[in-house]
C-alpha atoms as a PDB file:
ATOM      1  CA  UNK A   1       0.000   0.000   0.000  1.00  0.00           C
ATOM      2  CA  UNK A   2       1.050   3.555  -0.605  1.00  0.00           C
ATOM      3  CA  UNK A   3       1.694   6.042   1.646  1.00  0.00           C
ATOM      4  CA  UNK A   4      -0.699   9.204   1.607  1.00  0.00           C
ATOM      5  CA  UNK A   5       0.286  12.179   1.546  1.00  0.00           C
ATOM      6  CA  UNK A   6      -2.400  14.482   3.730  1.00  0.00           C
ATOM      7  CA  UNK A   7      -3.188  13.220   7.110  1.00  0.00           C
ATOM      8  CA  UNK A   8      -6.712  14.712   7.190  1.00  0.00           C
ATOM      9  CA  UNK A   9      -7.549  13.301   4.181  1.00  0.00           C
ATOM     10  CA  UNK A  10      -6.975   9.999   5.873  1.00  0.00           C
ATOM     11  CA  UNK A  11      -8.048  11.086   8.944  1.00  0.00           C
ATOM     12  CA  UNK A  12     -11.827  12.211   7.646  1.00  0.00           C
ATOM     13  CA  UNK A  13     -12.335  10.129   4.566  1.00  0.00           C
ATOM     14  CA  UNK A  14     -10.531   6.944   4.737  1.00  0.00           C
ATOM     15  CA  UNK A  15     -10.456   5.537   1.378  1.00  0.00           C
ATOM     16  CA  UNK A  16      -9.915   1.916   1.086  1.00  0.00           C
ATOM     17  CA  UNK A  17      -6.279   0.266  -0.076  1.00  0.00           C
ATOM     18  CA  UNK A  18      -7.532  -0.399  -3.731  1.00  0.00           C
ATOM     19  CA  UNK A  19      -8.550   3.408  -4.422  1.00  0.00           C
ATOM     20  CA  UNK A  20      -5.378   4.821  -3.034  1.00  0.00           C
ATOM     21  CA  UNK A  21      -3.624   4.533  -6.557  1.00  0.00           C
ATOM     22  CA  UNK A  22      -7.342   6.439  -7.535  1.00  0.00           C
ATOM     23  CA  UNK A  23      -7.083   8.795  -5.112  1.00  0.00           C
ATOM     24  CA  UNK A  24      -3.603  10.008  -5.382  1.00  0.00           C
ATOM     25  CA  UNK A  25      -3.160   9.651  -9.199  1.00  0.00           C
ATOM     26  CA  UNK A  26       0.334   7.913  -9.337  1.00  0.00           C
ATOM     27  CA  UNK A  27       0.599   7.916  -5.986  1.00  0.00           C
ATOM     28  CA  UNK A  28       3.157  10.284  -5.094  1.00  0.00           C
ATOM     29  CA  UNK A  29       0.676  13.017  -5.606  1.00  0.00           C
ATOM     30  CA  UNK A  30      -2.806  14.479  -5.046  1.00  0.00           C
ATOM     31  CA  UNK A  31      -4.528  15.824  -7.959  1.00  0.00           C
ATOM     32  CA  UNK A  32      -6.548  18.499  -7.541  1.00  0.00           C
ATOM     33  CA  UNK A  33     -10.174  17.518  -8.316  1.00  0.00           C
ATOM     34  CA  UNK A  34      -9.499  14.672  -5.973  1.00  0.00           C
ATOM     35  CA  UNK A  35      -7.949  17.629  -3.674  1.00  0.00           C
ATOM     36  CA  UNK A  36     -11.403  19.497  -4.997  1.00  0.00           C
ATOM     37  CA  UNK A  37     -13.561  16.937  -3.985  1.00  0.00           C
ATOM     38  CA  UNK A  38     -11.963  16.355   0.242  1.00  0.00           C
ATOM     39  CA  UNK A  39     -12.815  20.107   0.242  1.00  0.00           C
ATOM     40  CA  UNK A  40     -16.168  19.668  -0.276  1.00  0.00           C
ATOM     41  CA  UNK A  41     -16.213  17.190   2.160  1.00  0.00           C
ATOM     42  CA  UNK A  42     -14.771  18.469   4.819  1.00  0.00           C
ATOM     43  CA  UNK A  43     -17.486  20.710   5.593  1.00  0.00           C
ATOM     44  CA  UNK A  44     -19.932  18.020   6.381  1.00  0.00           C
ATOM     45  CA  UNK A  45     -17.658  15.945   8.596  1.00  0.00           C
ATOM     46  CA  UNK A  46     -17.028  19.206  10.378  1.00  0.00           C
ATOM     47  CA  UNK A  47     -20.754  19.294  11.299  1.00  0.00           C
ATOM     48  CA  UNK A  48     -21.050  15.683  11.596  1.00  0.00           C
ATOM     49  CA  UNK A  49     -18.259  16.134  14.418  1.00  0.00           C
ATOM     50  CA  UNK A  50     -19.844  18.790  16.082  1.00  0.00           C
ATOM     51  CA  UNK A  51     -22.992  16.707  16.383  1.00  0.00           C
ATOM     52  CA  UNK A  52     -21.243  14.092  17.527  1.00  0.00           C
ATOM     53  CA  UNK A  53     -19.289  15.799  20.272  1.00  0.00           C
ATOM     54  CA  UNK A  54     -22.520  17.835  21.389  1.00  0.00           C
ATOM     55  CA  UNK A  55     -24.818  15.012  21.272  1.00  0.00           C
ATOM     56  CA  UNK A  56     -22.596  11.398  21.861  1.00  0.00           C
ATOM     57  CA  UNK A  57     -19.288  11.912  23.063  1.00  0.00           C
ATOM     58  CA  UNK A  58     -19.751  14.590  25.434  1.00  0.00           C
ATOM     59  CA  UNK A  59     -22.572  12.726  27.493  1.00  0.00           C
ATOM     60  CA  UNK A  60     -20.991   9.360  27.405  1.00  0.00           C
ATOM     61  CA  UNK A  61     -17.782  10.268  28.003  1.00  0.00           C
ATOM     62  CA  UNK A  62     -19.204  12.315  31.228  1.00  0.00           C
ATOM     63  CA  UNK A  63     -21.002   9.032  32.417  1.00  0.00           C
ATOM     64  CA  UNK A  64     -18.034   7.053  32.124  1.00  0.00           C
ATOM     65  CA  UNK A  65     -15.790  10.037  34.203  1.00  0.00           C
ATOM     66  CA  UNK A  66     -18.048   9.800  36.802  1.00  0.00           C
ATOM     67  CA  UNK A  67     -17.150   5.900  37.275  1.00  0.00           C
ATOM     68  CA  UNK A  68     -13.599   6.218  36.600  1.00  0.00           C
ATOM     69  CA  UNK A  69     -12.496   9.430  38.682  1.00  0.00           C
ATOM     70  CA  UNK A  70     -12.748  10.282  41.990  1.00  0.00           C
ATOM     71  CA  UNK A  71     -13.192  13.182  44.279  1.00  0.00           C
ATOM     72  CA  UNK A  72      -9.506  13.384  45.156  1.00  0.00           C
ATOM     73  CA  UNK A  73      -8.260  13.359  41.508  1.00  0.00           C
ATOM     74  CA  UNK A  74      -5.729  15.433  39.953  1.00  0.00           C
ATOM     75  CA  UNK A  75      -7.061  18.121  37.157  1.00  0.00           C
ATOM     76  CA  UNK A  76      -4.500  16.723  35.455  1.00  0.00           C
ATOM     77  CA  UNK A  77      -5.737  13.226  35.433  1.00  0.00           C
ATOM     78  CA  UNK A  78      -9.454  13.977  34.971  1.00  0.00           C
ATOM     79  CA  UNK A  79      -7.899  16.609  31.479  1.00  0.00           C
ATOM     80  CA  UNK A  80      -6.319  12.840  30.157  1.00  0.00           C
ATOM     81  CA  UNK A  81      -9.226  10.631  31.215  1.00  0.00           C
ATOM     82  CA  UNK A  82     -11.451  13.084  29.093  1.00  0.00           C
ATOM     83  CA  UNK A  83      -9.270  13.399  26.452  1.00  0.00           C
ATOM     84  CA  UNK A  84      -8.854   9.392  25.918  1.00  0.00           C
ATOM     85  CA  UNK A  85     -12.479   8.457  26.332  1.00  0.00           C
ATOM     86  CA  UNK A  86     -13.380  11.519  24.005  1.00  0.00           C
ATOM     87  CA  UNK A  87     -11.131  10.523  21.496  1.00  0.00           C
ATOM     88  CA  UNK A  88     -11.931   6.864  21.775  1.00  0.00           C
ATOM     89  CA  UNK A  89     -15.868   7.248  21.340  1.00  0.00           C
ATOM     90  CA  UNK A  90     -15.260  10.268  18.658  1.00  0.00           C
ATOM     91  CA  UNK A  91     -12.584   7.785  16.999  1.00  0.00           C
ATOM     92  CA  UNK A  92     -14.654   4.900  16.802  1.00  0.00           C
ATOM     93  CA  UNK A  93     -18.048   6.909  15.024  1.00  0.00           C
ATOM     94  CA  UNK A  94     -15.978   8.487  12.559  1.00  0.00           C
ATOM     95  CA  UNK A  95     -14.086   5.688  11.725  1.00  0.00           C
ATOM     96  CA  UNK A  96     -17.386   4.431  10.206  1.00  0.00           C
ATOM     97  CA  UNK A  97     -19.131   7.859   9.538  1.00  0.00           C
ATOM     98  CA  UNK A  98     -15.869   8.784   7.579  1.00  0.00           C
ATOM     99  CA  UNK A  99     -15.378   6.102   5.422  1.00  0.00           C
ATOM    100  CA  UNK A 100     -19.392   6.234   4.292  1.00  0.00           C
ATOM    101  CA  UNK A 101     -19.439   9.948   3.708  1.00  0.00           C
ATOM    102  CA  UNK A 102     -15.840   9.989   2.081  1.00  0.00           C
ATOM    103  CA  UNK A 103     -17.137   7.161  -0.202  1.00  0.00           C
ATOM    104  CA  UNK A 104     -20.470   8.405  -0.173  1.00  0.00           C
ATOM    105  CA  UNK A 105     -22.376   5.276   0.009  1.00  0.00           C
ATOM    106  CA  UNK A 106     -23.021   3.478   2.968  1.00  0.00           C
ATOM    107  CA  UNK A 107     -21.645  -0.016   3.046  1.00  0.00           C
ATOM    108  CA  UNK A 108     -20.153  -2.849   5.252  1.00  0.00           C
ATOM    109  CA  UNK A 109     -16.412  -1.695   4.231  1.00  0.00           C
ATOM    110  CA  UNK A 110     -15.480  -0.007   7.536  1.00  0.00           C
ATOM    111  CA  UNK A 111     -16.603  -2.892   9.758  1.00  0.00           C
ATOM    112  CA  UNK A 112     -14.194  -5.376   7.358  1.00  0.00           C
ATOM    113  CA  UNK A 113     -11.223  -2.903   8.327  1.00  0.00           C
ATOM    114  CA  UNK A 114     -12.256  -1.602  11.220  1.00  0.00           C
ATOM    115  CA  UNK A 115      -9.831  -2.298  13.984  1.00  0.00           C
ATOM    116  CA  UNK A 116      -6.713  -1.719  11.109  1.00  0.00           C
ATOM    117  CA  UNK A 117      -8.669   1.740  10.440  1.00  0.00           C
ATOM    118  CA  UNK A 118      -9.825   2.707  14.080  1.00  0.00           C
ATOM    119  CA  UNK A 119      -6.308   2.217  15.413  1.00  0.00           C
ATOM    120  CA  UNK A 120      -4.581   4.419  13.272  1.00  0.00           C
ATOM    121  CA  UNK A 121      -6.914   6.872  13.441  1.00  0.00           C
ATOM    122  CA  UNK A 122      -7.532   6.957  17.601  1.00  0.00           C
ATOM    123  CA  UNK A 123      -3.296   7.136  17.104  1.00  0.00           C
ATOM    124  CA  UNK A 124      -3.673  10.294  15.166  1.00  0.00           C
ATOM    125  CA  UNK A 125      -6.606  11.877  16.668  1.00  0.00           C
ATOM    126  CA  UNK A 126      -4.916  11.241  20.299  1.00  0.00           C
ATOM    127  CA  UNK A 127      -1.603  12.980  19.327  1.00  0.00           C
ATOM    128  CA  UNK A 128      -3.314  15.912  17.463  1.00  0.00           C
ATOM    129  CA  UNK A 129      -5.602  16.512  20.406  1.00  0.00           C
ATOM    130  CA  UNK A 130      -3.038  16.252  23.448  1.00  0.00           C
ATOM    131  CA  UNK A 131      -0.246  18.045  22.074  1.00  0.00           C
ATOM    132  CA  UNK A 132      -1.888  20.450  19.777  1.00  0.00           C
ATOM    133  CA  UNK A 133      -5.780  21.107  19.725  1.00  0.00           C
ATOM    134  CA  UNK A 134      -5.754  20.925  24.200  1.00  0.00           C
ATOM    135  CA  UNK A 135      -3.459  22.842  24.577  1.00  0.00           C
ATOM    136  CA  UNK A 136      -4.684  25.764  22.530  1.00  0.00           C
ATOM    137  CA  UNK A 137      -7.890  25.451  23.886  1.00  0.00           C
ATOM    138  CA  UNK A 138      -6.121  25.910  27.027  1.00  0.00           C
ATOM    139  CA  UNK A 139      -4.284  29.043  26.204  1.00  0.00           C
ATOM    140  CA  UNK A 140      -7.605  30.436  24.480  1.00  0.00           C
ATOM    141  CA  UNK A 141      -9.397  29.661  27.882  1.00  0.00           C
ATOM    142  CA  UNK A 142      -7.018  31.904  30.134  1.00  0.00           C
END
């Protein structure tokens, strides 16, 4: 398989292995309707995440806080328990979401792939969110 070049690309629409040669063109680079067409997607899995974080994540990750912290836990620990189970529950939808609204059709493909898909992706979206999108937040907070 080839490597791709744009992580949110991957991240967002996963594409299977057989339409990466597609999707790139030669596969060294993107061409730019395909680079026309993840722009018109990337609006809708922006909303779709919102949703998702307003209306899923947020509520079951704050059930599962309150049976996994306690009262004399660090702010520290409770800031990486939320993070993880966010980015589990958020990683796991739009490991499915993404691959049906990248391919737009909804099929059985991310379940085949799922844990080679949901891995990498709860690997990216972990990183991306502890050492770049928290930490902003944080500095936009104070």
């Amino acid at each position: 398989m080839q490597r791709r070049h744009i992580i949110f690309v991957d991240h967002f629409c996963h594409f299977g292995k057989r339409d990466c040669t597609d999707y790139c063109g030669s596969g060294t680079r993107l061409q730019k309707r395909n680079y026309l067409e993840t722009l018109k997607i990337i609006p809708f899995m922006w909303v779709i995440v919102v949703l998702l974080v307003r209306l899923v994540a947020g509520q079951l990750a704050g059930r599962i806080m309150q049976r996994f912290s306690g009262q004399t836990d660090g702010f520290n620990a409770r800031i990486l328990l939320n993070t993880s189970l966010n980015v589990t529950i958020l990683s796991i939808f739009l490991t499915i979401l993404g691959t049906w609204v990248g391919s737009k059709q909804i099929s059985l493909e991310p379940f085949r792939n799922f844990f080679h898909s949901w891995l990498r992706n709860f690997g990216v979206a972990f990183w991306i969110e502890l050492l770049i999108a928290r930490p902003i937040a944080r500095l936009a907070m104070k």
